[in-house]
C-alpha atoms as a PDB file:
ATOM      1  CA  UNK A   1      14.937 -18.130-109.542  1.00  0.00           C
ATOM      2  CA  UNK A   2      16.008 -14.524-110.259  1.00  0.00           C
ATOM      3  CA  UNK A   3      14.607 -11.737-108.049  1.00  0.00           C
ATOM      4  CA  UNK A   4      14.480  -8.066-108.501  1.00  0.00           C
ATOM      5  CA  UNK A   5      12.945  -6.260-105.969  1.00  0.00           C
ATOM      6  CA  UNK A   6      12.039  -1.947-107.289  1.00  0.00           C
ATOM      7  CA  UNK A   7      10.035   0.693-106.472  1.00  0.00           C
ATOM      8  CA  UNK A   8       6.793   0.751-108.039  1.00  0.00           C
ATOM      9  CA  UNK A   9       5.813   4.129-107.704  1.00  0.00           C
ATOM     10  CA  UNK A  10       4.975   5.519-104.398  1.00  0.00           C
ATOM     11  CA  UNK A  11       2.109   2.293-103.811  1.00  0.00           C
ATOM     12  CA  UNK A  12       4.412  -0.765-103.283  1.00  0.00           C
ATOM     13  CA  UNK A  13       7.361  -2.823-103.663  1.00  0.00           C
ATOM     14  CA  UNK A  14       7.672  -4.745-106.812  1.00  0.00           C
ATOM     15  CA  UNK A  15       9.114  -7.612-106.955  1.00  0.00           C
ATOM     16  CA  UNK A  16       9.944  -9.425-110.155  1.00  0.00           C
ATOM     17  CA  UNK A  17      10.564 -13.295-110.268  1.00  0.00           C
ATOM     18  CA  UNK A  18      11.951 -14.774-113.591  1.00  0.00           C
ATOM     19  CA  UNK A  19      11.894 -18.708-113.562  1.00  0.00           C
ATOM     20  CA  UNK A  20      10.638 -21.996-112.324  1.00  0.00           C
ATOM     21  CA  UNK A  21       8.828 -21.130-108.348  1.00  0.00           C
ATOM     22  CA  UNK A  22       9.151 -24.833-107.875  1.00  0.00           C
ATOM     23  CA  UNK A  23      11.166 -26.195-104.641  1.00  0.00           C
ATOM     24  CA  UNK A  24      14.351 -24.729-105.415  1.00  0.00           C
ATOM     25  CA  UNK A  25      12.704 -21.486-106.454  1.00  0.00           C
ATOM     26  CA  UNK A  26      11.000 -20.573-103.568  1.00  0.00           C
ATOM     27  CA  UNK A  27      14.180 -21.756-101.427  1.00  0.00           C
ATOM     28  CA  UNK A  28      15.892 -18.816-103.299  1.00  0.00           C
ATOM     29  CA  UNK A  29      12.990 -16.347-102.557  1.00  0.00           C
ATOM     30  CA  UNK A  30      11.802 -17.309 -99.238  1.00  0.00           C
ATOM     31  CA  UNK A  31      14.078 -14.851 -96.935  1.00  0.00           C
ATOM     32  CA  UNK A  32      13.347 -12.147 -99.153  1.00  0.00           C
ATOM     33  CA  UNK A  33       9.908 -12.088 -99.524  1.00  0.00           C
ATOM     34  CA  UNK A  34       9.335 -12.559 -95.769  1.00  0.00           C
ATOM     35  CA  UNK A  35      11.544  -9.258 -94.788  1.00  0.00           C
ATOM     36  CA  UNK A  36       9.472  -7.219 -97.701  1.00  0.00           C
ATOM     37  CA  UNK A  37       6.265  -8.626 -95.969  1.00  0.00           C
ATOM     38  CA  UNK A  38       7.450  -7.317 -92.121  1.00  0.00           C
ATOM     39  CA  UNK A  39       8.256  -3.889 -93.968  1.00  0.00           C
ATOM     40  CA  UNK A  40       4.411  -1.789 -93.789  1.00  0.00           C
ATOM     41  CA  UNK A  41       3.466  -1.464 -97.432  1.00  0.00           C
ATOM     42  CA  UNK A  42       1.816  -3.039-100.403  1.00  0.00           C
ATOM     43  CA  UNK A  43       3.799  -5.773-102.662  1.00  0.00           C
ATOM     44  CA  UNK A  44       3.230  -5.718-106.392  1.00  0.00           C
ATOM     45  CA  UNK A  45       4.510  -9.610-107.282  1.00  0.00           C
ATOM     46  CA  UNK A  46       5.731  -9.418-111.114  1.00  0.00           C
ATOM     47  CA  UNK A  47       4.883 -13.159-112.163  1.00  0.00           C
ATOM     48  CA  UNK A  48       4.891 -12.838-115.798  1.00  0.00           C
ATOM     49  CA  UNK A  49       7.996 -14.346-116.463  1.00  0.00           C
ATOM     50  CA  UNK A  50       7.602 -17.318-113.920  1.00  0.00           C
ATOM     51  CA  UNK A  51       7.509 -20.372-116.389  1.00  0.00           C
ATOM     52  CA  UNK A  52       6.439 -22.948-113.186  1.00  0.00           C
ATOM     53  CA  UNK A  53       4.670 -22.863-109.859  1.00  0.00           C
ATOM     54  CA  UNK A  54       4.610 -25.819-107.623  1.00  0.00           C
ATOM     55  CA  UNK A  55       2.655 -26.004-104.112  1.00  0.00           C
ATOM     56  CA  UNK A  56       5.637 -24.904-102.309  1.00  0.00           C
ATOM     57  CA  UNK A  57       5.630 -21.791-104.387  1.00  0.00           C
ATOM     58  CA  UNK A  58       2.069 -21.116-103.846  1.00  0.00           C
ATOM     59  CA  UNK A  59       2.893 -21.673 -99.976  1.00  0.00           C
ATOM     60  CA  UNK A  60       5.395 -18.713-100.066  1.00  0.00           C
ATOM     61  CA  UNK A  61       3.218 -16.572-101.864  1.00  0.00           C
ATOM     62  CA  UNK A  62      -0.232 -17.281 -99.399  1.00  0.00           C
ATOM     63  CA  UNK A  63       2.628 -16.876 -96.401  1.00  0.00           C
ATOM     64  CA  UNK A  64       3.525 -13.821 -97.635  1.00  0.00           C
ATOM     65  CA  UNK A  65       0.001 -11.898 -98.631  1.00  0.00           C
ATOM     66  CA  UNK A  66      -1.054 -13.033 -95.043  1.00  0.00           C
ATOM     67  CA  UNK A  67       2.328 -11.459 -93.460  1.00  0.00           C
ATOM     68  CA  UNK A  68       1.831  -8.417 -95.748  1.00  0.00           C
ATOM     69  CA  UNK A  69      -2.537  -8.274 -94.750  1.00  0.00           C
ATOM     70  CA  UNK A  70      -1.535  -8.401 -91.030  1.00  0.00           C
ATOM     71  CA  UNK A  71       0.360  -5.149 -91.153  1.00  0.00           C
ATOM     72  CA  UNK A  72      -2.469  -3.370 -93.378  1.00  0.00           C
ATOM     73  CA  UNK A  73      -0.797  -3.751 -96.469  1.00  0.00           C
ATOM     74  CA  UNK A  74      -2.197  -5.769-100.329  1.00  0.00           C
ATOM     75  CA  UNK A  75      -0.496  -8.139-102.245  1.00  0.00           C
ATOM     76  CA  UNK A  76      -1.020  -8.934-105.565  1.00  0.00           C
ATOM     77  CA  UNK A  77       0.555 -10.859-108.233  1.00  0.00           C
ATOM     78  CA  UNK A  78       0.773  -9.124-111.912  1.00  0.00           C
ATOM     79  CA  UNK A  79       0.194 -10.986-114.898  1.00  0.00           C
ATOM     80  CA  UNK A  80       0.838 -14.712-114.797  1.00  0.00           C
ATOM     81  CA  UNK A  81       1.264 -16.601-117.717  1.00  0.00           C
ATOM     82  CA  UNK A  82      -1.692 -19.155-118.418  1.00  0.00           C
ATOM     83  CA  UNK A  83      -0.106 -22.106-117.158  1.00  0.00           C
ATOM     84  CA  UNK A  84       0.370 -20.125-113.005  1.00  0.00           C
ATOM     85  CA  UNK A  85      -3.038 -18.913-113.904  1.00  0.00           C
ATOM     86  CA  UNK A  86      -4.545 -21.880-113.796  1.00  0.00           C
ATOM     87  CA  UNK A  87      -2.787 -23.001-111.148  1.00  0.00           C
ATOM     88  CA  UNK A  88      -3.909 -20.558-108.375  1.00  0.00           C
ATOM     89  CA  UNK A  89      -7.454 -20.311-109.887  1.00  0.00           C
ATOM     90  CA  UNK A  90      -7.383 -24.272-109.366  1.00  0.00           C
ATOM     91  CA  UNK A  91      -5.706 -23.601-106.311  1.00  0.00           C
ATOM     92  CA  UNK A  92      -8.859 -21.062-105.080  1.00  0.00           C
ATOM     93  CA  UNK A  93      -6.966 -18.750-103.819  1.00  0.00           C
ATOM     94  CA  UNK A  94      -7.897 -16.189-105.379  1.00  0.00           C
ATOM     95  CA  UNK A  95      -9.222 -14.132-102.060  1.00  0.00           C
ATOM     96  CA  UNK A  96      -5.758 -14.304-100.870  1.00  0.00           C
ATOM     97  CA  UNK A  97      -4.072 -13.905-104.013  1.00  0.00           C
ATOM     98  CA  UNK A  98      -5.607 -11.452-106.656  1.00  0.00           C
ATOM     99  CA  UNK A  99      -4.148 -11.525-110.279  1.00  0.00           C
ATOM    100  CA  UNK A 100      -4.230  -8.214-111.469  1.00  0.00           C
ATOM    101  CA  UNK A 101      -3.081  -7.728-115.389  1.00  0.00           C
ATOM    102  CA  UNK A 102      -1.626  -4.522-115.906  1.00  0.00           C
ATOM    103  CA  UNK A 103       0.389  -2.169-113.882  1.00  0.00           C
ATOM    104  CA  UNK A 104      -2.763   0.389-114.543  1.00  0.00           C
ATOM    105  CA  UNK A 105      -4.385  -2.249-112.697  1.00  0.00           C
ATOM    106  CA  UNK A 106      -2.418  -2.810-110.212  1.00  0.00           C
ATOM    107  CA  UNK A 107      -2.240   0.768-108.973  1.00  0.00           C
ATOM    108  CA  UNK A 108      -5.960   0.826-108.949  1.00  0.00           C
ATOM    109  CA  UNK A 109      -6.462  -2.331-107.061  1.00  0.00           C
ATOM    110  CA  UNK A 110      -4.137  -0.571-104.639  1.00  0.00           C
ATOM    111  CA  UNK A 111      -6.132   2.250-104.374  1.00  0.00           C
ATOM    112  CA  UNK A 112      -9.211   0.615-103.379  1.00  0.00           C
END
């Protein structure tokens, strides 16, 4: 799992994850994503190039939107492919994880 972590404008972090989010995955993403989600700010989660998620990828993800919600801050993941998609909407967590499909989006849903 590759991560890239930017600025994405002056609303968030984003992070961008390219590959599998399956055990060894979110090994390699766990210690970052929890020091972005102590920082105060929003997190913009680039998933469109993760090809896999498995439940302990979801796990780091719910971990860190409720890390990032307890210092006043929004997560949300932009543009899945169909195959994650249907994995968190199976999931149900959409409430704690809102897919957002554009960066447009994203800065809107920040707004709010």
């Amino acid at each position: 799992m590759e991560i890239v972590v930017s600025q994405f404008g002056d609303a968030a972090k984003k992070v961008a994850l390219v590959g599998k989010l399956d055990i060894d995955g979110a090994a390699a993403i766990e210690s970052r994503l929890a020091d972005l989600a102590r920082t105060k700010g929003n997190i913009v989660i680039d998933m469109s190039k993760v090809a896999f998620i498995a439940s302990i990828g979801l796990r780091h993800l719910v971990m860190t939107a409720k890390a990032v919600a307890r210092n006043a801050g929004k997560m949300l993941l932009l543009d899945p492919n169909p195959l994650v998609t249907e994995v968190l909407q199976v999931s149900g967590l959409q409430g704690i994880l809102p897919i957002v499909r554009s960066e447009q989006e994203a800065l809107a849903a920040l707004r709010d």
